[in-house]
PDB file of N, CA and C in Angstrom:
ATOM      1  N   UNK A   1     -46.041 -59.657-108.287  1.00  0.00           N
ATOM      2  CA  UNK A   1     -44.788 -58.975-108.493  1.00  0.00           C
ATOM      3  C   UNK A   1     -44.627 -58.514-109.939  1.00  0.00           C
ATOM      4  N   UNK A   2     -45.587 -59.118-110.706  1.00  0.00           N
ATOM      5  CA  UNK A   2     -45.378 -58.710-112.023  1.00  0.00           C
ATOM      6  C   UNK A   2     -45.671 -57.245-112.609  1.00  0.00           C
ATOM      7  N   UNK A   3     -47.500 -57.017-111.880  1.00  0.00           N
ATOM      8  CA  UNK A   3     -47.039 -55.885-111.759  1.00  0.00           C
ATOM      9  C   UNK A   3     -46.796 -54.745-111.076  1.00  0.00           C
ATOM     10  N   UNK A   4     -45.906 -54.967-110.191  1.00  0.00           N
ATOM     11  CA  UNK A   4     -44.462 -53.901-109.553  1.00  0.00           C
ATOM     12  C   UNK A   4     -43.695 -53.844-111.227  1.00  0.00           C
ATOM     13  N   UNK A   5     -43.242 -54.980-111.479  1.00  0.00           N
ATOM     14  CA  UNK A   5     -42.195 -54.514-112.587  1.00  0.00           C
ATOM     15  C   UNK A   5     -42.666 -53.815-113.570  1.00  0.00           C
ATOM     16  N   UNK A   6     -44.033 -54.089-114.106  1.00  0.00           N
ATOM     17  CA  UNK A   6     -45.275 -53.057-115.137  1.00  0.00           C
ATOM     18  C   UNK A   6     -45.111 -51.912-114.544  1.00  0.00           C
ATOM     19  N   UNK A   7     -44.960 -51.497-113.803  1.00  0.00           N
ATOM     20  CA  UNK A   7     -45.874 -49.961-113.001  1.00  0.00           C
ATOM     21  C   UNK A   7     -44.486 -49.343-113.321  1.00  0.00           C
ATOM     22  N   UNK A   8     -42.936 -49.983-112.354  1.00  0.00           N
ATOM     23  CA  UNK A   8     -41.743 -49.252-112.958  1.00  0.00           C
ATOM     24  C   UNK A   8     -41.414 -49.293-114.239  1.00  0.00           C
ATOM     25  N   UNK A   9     -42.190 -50.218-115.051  1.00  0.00           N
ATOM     26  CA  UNK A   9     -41.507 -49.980-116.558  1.00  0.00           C
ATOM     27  C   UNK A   9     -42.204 -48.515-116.895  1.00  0.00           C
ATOM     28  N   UNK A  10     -44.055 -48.361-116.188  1.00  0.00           N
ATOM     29  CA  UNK A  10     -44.609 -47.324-117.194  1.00  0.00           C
ATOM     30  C   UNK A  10     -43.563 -46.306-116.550  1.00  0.00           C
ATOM     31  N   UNK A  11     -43.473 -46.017-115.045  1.00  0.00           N
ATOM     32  CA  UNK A  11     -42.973 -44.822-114.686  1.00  0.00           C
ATOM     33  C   UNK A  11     -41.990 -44.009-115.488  1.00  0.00           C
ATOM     34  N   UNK A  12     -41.232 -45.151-115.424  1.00  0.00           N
ATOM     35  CA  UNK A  12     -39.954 -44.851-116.695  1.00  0.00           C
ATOM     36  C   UNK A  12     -40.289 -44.569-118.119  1.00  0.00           C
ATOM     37  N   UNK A  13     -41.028 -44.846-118.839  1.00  0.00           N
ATOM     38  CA  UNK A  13     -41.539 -44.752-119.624  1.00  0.00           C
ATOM     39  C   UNK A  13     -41.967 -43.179-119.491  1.00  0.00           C
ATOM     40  N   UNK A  14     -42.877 -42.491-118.842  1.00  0.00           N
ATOM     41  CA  UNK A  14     -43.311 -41.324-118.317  1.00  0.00           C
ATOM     42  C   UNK A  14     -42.073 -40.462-118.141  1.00  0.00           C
ATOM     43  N   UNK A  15     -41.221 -40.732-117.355  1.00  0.00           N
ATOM     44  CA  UNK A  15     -39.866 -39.779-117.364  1.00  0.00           C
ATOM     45  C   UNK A  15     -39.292 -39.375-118.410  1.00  0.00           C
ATOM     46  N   UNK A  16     -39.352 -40.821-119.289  1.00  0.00           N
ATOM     47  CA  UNK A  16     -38.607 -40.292-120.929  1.00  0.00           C
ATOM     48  C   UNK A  16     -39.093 -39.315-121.921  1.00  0.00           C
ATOM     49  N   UNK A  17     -40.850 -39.610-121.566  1.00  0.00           N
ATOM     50  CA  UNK A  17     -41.417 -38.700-122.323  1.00  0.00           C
ATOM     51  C   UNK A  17     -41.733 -37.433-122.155  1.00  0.00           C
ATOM     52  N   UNK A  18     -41.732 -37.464-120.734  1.00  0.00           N
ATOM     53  CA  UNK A  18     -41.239 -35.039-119.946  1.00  0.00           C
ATOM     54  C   UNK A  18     -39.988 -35.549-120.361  1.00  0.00           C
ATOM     55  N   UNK A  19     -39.128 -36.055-120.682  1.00  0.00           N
ATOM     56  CA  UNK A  19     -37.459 -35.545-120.651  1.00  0.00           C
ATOM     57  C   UNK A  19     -37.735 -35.044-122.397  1.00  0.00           C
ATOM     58  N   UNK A  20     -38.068 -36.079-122.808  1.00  0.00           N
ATOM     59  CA  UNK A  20     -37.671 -35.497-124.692  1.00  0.00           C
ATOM     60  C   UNK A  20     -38.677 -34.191-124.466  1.00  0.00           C
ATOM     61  N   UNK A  21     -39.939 -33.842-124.013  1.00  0.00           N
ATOM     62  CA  UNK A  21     -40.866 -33.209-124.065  1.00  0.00           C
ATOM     63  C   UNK A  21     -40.287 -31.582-123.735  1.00  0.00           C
ATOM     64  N   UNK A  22     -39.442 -31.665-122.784  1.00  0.00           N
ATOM     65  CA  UNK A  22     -39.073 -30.588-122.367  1.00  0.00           C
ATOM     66  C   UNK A  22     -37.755 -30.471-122.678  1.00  0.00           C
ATOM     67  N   UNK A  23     -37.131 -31.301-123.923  1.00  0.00           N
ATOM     68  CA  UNK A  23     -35.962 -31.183-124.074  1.00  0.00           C
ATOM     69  C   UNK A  23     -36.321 -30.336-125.913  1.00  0.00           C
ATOM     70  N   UNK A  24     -37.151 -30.981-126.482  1.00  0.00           N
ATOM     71  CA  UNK A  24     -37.912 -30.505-127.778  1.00  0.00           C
ATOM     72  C   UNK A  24     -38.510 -28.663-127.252  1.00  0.00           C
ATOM     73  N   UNK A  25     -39.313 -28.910-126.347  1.00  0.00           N
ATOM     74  CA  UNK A  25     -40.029 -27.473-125.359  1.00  0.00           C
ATOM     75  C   UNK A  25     -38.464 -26.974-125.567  1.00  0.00           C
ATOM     76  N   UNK A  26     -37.470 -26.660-125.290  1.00  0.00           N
ATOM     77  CA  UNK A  26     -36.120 -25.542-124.920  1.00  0.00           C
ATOM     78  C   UNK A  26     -36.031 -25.313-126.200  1.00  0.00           C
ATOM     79  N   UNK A  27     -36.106 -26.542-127.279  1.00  0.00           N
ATOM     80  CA  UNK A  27     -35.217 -26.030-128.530  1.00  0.00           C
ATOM     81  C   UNK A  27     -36.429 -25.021-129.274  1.00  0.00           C
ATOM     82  N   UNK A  28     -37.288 -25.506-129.101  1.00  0.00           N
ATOM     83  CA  UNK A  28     -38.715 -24.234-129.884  1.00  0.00           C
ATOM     84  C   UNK A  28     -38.574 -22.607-128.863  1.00  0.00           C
ATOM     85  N   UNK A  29     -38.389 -23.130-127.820  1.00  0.00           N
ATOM     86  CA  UNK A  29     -38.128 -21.496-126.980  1.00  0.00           C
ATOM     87  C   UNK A  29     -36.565 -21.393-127.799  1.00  0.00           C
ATOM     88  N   UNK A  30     -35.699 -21.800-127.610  1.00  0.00           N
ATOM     89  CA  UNK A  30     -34.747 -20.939-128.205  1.00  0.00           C
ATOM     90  C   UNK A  30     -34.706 -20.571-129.200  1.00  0.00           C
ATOM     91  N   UNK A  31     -35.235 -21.212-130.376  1.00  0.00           N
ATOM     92  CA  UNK A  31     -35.618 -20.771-131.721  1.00  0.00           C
ATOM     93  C   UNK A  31     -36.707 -20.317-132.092  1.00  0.00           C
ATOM     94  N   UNK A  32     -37.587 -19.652-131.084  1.00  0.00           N
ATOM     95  CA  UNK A  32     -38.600 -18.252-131.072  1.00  0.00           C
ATOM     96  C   UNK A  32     -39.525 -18.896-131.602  1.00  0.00           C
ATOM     97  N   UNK A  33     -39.903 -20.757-131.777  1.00  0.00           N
ATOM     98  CA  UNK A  33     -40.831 -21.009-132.228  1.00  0.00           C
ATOM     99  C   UNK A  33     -42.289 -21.022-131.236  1.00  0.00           C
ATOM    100  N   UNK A  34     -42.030 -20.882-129.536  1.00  0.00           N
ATOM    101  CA  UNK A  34     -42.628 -20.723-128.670  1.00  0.00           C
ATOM    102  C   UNK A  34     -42.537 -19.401-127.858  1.00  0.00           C
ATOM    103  N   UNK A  35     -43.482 -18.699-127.162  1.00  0.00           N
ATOM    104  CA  UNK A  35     -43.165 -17.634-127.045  1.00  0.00           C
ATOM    105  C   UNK A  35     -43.349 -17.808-125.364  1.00  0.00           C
ATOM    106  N   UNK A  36     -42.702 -17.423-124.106  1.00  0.00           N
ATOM    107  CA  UNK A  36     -42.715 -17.461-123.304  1.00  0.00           C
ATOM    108  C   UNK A  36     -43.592 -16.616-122.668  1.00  0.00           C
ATOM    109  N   UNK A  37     -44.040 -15.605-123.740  1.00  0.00           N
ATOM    110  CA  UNK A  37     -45.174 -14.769-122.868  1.00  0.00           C
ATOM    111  C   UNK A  37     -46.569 -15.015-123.059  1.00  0.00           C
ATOM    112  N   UNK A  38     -46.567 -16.287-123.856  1.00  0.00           N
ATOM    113  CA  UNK A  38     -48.458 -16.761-124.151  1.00  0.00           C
ATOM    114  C   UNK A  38     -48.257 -17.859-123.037  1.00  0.00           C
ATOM    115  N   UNK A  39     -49.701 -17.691-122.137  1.00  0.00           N
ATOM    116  CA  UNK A  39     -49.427 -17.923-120.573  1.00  0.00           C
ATOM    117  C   UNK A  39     -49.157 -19.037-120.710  1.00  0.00           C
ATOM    118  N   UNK A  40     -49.755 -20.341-121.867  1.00  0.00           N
ATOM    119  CA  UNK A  40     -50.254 -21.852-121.541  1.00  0.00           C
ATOM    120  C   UNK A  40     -48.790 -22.071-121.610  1.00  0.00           C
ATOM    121  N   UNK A  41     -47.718 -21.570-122.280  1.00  0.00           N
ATOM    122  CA  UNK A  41     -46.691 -21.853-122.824  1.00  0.00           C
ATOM    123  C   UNK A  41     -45.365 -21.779-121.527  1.00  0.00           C
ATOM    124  N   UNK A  42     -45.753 -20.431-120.783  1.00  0.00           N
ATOM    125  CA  UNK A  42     -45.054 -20.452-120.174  1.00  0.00           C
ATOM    126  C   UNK A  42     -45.776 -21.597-118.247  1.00  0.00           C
ATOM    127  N   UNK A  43     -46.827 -21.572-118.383  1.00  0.00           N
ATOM    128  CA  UNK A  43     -47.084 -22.672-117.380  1.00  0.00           C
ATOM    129  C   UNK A  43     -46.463 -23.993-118.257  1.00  0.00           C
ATOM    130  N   UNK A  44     -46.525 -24.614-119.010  1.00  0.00           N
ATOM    131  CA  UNK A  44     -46.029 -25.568-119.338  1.00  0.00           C
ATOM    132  C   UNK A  44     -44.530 -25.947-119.087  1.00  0.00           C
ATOM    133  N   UNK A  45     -43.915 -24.949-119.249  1.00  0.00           N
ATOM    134  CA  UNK A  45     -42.504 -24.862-119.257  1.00  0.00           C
ATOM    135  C   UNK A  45     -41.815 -24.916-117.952  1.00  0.00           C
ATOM    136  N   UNK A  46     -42.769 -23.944-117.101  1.00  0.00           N
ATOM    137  CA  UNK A  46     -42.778 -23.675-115.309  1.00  0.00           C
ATOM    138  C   UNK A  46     -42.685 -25.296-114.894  1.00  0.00           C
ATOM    139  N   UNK A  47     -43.585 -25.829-115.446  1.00  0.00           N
ATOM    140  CA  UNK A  47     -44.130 -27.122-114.998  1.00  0.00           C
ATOM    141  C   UNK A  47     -43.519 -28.470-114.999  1.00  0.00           C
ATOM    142  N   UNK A  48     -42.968 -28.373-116.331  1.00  0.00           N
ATOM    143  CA  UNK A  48     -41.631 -29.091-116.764  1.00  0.00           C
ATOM    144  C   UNK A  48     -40.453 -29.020-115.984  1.00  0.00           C
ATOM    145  N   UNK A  49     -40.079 -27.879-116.263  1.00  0.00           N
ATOM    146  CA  UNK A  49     -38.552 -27.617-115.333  1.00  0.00           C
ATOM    147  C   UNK A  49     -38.916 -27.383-113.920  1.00  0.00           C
ATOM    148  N   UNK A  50     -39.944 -27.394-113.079  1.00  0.00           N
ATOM    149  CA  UNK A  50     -39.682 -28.076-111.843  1.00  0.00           C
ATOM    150  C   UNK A  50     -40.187 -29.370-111.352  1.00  0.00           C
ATOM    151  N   UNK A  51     -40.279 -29.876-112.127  1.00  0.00           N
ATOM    152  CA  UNK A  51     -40.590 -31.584-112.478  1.00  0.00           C
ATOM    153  C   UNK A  51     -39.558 -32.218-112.229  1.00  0.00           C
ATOM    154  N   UNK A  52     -38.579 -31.773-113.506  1.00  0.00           N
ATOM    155  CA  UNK A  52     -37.221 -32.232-113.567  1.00  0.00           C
ATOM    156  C   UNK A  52     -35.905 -31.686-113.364  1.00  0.00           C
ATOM    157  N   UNK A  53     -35.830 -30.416-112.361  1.00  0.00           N
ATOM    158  CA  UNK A  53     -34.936 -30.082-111.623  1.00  0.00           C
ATOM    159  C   UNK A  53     -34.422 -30.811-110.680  1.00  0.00           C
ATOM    160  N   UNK A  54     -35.256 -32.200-109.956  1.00  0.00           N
ATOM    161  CA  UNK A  54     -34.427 -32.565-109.099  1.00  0.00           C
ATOM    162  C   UNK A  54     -33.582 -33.940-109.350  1.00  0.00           C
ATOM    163  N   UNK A  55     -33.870 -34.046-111.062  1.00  0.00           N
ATOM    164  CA  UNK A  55     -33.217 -34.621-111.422  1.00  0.00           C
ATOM    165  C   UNK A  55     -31.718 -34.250-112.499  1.00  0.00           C
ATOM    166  N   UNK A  56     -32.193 -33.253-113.199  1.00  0.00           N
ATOM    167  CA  UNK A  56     -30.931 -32.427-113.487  1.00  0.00           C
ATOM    168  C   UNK A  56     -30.345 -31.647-113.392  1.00  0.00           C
ATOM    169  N   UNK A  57     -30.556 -30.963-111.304  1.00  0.00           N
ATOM    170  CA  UNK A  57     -29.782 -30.407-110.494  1.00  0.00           C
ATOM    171  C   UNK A  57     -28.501 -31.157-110.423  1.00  0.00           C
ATOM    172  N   UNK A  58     -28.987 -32.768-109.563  1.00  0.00           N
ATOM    173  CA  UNK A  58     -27.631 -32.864-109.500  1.00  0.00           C
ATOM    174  C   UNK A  58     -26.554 -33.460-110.550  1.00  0.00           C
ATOM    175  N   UNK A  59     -27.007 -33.891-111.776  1.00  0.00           N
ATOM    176  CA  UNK A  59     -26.174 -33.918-113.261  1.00  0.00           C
ATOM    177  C   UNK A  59     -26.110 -33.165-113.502  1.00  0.00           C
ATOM    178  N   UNK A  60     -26.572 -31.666-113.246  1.00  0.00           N
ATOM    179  CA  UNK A  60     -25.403 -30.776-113.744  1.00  0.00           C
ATOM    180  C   UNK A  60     -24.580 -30.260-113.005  1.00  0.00           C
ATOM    181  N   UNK A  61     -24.181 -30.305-111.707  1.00  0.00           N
ATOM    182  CA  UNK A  61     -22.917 -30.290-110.560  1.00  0.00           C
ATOM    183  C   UNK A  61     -21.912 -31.223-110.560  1.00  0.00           C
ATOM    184  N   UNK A  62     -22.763 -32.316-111.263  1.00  0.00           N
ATOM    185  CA  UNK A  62     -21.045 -33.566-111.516  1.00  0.00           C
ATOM    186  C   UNK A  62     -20.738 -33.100-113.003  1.00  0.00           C
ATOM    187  N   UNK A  63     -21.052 -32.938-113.967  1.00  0.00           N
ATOM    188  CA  UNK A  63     -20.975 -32.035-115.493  1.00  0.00           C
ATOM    189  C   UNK A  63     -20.051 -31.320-114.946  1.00  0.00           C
ATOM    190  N   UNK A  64     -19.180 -30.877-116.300  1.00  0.00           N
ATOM    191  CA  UNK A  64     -18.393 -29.652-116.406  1.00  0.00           C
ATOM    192  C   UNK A  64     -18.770 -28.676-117.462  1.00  0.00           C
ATOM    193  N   UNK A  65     -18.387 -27.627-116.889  1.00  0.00           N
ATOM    194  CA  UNK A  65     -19.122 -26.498-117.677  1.00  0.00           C
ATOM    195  C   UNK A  65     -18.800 -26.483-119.115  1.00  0.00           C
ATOM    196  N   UNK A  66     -20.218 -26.894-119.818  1.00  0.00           N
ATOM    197  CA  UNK A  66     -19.961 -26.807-121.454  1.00  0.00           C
ATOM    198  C   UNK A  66     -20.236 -25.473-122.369  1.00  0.00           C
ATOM    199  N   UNK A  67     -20.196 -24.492-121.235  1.00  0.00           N
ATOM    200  CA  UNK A  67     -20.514 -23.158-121.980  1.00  0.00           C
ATOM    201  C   UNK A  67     -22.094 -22.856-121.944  1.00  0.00           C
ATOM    202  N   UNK A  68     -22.757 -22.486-123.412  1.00  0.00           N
ATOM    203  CA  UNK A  68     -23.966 -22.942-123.294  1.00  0.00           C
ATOM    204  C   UNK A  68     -25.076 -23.901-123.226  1.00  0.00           C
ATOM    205  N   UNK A  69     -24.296 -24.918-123.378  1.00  0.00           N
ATOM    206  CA  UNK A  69     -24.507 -26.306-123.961  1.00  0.00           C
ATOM    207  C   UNK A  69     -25.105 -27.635-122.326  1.00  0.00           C
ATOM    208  N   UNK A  70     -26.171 -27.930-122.267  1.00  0.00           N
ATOM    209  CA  UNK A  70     -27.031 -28.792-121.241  1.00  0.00           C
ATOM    210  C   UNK A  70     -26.635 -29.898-121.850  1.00  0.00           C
ATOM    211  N   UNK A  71     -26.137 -30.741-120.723  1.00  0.00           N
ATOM    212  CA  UNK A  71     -25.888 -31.969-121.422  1.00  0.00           C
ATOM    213  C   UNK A  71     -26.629 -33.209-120.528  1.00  0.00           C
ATOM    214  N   UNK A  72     -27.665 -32.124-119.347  1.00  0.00           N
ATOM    215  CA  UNK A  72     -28.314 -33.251-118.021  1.00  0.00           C
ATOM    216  C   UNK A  72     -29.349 -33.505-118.873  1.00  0.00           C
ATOM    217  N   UNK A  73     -30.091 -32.969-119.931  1.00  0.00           N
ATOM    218  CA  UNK A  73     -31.132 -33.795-120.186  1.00  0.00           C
ATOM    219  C   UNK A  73     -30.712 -35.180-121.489  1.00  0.00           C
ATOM    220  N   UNK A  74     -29.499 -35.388-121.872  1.00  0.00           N
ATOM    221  CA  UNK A  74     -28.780 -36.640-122.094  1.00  0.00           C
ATOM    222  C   UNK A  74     -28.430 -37.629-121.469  1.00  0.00           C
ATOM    223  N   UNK A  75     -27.786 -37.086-120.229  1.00  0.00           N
ATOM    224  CA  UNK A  75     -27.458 -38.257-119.081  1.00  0.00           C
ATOM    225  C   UNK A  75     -28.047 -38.354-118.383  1.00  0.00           C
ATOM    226  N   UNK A  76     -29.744 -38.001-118.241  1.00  0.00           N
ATOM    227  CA  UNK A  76     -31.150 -38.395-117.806  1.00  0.00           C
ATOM    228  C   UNK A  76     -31.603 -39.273-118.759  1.00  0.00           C
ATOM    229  N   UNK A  77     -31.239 -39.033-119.927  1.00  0.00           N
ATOM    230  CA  UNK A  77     -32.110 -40.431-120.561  1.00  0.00           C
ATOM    231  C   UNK A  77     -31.184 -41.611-120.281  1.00  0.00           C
ATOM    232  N   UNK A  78     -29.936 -41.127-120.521  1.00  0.00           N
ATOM    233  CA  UNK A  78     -28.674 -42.094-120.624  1.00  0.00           C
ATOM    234  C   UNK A  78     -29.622 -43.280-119.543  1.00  0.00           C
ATOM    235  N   UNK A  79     -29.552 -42.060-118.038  1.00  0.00           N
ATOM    236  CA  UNK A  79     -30.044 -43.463-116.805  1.00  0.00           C
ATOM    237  C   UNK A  79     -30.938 -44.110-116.330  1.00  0.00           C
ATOM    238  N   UNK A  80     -32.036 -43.342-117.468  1.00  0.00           N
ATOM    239  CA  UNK A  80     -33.317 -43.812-117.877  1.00  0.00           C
ATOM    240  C   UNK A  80     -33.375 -45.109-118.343  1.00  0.00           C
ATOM    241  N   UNK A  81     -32.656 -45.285-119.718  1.00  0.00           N
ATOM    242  CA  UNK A  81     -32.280 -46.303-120.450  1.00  0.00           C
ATOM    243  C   UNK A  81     -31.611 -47.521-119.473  1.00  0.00           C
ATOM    244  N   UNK A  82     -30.417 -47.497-119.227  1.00  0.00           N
ATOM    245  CA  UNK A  82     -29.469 -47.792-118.085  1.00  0.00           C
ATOM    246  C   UNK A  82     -30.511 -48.616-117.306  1.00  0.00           C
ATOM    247  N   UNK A  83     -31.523 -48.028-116.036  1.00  0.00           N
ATOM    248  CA  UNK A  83     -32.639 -48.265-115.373  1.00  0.00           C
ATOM    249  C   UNK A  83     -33.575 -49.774-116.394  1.00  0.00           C
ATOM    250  N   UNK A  84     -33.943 -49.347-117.300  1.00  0.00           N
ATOM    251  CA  UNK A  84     -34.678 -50.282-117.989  1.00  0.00           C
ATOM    252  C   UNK A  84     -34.227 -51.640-118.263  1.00  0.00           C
ATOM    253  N   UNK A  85     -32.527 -51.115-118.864  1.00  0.00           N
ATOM    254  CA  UNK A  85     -31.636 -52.410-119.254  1.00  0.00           C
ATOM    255  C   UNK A  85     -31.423 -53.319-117.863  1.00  0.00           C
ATOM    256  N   UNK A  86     -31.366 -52.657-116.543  1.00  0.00           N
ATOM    257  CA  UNK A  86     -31.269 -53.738-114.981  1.00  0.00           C
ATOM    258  C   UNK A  86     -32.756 -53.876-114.849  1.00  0.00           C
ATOM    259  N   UNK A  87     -33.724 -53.277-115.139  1.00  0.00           N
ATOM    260  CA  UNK A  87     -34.971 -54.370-114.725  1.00  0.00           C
ATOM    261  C   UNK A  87     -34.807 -55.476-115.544  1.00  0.00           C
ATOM    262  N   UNK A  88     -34.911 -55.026-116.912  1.00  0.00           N
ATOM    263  CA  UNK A  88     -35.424 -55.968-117.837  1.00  0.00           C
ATOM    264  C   UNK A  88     -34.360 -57.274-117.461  1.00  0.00           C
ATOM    265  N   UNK A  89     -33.641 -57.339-117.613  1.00  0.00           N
ATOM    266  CA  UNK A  89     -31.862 -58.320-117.186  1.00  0.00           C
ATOM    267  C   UNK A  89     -33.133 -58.889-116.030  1.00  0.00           C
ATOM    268  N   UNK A  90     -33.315 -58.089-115.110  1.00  0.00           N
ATOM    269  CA  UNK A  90     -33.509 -58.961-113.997  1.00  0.00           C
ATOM    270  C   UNK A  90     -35.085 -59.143-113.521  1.00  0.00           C
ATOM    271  N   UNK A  91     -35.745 -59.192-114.566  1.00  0.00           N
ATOM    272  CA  UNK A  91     -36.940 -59.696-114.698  1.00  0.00           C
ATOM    273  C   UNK A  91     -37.393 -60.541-114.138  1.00  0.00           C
ATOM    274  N   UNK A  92     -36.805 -61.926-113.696  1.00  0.00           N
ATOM    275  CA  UNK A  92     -37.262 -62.887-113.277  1.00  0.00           C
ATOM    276  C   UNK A  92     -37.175 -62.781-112.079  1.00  0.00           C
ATOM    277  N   UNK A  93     -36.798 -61.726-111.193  1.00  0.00           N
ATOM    278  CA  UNK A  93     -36.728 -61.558-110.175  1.00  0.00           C
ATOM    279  C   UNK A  93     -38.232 -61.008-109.084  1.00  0.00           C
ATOM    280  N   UNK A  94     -38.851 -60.665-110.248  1.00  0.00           N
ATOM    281  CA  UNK A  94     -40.435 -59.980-110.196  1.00  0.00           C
ATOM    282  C   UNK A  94     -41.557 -60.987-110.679  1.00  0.00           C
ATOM    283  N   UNK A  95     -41.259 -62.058-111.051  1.00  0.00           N
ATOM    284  CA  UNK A  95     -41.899 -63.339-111.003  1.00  0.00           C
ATOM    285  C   UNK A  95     -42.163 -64.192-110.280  1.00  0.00           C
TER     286      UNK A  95
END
């Protein structure tokens, strides 16, 4: 059982790192430091955001509209984090 709880820690672990990955990836496309028409760039990006669309589809339907402003790839880590803090708490349960 120990490791079940290893394998969900890496998974999670993996989510956090496409979330910052493609959260860093938006801010270089919006600030023209990436160019969407050099192909690797835009498969990467393709790749990312349908990775994690089906996770910040539905955080952004409970969200209220902040204008331009994404606030699902925050309250994806938020429950990322969240997720880690109830394994770890309940660790001994996987022992």
């Amino acid at each position: 059982m120990t490791s079940l709880f290893q394998i969900l820690m890496l998974v999670l672990g993996v989510v956090r790192f496409v979330i910052i990955v493609h959260f860093i990836m938006s801010w270089l496309i919006s600030f023209q430091v990436l160019n969407l028409r050099q192909p690797i760039v835009a498969q990467i990006w393709d790749g990312l955001s349908r990775l994690l669309e089906p996770i910040y589809g539905p955080i952004r339907r409970m969200l209220p509209n902040m204008g331009g402003l994404d606030l699902s790839p925050l309250v994806a880590l938020l429950g990322v984090y969240a997720i880690e803090i109830i394994l770890r708490n309940n660790a001994a349960f996987f022992l």
